[in-house]
N, C-alpha and C. Protein backbone atom coordinates (compact mmCIF):
# COMPACT_ATOMS: atom_id res chain seq x y z
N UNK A 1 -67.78 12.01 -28.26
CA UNK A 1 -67.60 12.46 -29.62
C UNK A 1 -67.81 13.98 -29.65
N UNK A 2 -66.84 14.44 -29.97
CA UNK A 2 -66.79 16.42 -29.96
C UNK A 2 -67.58 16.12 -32.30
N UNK A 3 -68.59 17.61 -31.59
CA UNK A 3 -69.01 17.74 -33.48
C UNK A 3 -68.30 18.88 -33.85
N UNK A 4 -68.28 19.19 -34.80
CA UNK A 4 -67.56 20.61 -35.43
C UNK A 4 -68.73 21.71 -35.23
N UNK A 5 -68.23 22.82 -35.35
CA UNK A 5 -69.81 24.28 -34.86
C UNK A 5 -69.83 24.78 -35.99
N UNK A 6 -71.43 24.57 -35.98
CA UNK A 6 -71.57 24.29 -37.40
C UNK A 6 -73.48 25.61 -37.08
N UNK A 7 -73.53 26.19 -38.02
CA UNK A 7 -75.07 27.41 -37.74
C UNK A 7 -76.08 26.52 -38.71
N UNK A 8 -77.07 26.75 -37.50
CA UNK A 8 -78.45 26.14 -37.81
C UNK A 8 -79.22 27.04 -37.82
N UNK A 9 -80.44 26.69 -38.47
CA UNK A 9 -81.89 27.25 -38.56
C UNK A 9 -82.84 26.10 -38.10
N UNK A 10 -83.44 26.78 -36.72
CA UNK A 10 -84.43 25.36 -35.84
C UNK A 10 -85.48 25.77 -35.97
N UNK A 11 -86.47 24.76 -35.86
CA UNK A 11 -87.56 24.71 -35.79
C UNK A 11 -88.25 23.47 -34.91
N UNK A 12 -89.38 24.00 -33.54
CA UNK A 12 -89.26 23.03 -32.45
C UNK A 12 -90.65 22.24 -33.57
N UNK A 13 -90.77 20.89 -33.15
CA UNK A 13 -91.58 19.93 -32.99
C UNK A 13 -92.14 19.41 -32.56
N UNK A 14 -93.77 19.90 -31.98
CA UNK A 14 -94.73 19.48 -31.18
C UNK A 14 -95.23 18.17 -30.89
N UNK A 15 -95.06 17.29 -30.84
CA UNK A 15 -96.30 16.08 -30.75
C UNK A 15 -95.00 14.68 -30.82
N UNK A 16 -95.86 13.96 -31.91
CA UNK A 16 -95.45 12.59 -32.17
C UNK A 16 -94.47 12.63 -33.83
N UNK A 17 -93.74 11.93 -33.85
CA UNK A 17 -92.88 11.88 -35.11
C UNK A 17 -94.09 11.49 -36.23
N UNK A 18 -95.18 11.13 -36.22
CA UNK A 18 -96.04 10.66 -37.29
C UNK A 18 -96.43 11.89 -38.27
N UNK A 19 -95.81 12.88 -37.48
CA UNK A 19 -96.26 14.23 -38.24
C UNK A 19 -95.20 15.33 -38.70
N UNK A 20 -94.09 14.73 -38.13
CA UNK A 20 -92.35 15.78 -38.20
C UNK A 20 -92.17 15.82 -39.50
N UNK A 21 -93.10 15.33 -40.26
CA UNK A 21 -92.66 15.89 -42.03
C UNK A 21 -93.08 17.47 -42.04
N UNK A 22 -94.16 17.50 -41.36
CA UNK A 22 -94.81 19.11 -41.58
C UNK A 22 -93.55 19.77 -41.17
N UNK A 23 -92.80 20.26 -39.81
CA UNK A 23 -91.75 20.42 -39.59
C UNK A 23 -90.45 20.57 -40.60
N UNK A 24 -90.49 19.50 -41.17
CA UNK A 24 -88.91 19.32 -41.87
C UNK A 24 -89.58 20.45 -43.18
N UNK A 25 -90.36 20.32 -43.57
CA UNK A 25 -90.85 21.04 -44.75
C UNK A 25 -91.32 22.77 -44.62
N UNK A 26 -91.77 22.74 -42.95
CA UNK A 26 -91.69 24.13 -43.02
C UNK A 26 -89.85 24.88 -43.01
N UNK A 27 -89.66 24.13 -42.05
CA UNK A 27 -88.25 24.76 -41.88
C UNK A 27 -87.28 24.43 -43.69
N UNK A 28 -87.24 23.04 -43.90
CA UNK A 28 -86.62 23.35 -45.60
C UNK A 28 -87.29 24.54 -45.83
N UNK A 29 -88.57 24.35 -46.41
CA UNK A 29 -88.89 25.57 -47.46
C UNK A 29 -88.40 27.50 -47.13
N UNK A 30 -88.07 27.78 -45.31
CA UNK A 30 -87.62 28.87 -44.99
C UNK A 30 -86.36 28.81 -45.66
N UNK A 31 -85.38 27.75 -45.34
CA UNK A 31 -83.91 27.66 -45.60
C UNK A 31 -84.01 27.94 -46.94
N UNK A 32 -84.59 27.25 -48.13
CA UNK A 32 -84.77 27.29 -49.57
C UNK A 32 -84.88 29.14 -49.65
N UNK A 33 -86.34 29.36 -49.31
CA UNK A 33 -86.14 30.64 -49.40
C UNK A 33 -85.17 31.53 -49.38
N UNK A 34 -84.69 31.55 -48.34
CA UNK A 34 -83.73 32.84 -47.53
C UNK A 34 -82.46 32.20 -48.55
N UNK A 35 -82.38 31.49 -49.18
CA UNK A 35 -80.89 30.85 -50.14
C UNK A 35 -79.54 30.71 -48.74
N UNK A 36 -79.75 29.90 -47.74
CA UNK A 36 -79.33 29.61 -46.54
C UNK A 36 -78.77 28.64 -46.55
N UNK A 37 -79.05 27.27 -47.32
CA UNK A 37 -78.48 26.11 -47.27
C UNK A 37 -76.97 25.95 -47.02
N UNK A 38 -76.71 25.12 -46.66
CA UNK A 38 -74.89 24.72 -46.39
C UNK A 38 -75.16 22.96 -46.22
N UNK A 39 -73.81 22.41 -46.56
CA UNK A 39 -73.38 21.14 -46.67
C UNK A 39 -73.88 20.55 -44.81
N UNK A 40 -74.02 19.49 -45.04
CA UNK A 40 -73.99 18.72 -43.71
C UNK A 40 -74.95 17.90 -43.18
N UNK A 41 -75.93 17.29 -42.32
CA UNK A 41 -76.47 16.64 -42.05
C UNK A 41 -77.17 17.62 -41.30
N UNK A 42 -78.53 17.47 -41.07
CA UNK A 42 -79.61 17.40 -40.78
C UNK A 42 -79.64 16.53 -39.15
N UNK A 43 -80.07 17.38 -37.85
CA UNK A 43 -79.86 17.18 -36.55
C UNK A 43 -81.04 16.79 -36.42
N UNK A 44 -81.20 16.23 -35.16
CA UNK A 44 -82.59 16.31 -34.25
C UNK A 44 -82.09 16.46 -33.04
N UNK A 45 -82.67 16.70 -32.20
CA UNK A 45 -82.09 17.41 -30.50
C UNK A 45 -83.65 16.92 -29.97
N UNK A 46 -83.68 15.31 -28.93
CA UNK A 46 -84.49 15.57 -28.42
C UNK A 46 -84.99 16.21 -27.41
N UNK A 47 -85.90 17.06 -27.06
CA UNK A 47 -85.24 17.98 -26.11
C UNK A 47 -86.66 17.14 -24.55
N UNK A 48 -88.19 16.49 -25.35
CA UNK A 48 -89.06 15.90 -24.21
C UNK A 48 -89.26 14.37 -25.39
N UNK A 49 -89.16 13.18 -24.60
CA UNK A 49 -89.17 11.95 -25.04
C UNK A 49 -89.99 11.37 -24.74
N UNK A 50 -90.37 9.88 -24.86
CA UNK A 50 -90.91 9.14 -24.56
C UNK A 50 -90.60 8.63 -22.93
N UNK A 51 -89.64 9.03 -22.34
CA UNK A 51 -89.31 8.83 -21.63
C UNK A 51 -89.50 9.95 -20.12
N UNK A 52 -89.99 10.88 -20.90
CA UNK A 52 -90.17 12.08 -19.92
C UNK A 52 -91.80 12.29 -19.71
N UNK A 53 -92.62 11.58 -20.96
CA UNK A 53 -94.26 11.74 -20.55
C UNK A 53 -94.66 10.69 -21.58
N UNK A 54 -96.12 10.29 -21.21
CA UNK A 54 -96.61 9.54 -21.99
C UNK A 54 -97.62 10.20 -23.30
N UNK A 55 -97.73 11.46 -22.68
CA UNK A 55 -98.25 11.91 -23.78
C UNK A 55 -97.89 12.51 -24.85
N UNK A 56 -97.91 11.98 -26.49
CA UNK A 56 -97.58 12.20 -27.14
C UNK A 56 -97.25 13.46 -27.74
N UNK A 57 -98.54 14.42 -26.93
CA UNK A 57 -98.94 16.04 -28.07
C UNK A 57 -97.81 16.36 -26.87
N UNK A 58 -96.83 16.49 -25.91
CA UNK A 58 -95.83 16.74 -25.10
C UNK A 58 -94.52 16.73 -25.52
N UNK A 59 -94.02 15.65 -26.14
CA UNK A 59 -93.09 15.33 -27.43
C UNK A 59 -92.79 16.70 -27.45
N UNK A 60 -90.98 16.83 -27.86
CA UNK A 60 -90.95 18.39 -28.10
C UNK A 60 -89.05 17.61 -29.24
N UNK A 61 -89.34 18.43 -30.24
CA UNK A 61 -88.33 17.94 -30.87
C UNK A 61 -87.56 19.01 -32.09
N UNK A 62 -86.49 19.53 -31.95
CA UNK A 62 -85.61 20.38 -32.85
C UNK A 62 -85.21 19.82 -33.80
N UNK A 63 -85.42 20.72 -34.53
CA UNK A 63 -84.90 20.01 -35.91
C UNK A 63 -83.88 21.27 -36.59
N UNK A 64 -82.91 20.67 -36.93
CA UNK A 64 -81.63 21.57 -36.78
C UNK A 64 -81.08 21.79 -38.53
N UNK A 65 -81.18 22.68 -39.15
CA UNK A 65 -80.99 22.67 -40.78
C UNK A 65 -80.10 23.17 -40.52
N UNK A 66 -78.61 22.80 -41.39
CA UNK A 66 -77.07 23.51 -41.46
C UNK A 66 -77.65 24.64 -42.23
N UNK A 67 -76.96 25.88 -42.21
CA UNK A 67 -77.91 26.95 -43.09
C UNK A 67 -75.89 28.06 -42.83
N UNK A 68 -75.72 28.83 -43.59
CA UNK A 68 -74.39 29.55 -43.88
C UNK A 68 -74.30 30.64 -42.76
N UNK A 69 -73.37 30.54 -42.51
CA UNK A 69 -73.10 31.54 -41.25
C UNK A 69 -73.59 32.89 -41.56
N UNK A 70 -73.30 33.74 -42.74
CA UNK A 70 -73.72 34.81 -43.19
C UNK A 70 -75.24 35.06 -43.42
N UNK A 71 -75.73 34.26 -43.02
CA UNK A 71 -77.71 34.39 -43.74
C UNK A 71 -77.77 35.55 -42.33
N UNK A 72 -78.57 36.21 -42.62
CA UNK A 72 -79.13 37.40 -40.98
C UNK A 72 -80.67 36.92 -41.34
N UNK A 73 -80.52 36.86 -39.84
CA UNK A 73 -82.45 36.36 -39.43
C UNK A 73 -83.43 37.14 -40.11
N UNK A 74 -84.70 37.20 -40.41
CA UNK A 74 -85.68 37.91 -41.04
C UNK A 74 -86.68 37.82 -40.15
């Protein structure tokens, strides 16, 4: 499956998913700020799994906000 290229604003994710709300909420509230938002779905990229360690605080996880090609970093 090819996706369309599409600009994100990431933010990595330390640990266990029991806590990736903190995450989704820091990164929303930047996007909100900066007036960045764009149409689309909301990614995750795992990048260390359950499958790569047993320890949870190892977990490493992107979280990918569609945000407008024109926003410039701050």
């Amino acid at each position: 499956m090819k996706l369309p290229a599409v600009s994100f604003a990431v933010a990595t994710h330390w640990g266990s998913f029991a806590d990736i709300d903190t995450t989704y909420g820091a990164l929303g509230a930047y996007v909100t700020e900066q007036a960045l938002g764009a149409e689309g779905p909301i990614r995750e990229n795992y990048i260390v799994t359950a499958a790569d360690t047993s320890d949870l605080r190892q977990l490493r996880t992107e979280v990918c906000w569609p945000v407008t090609p024109t926003g410039a970093p701050q």
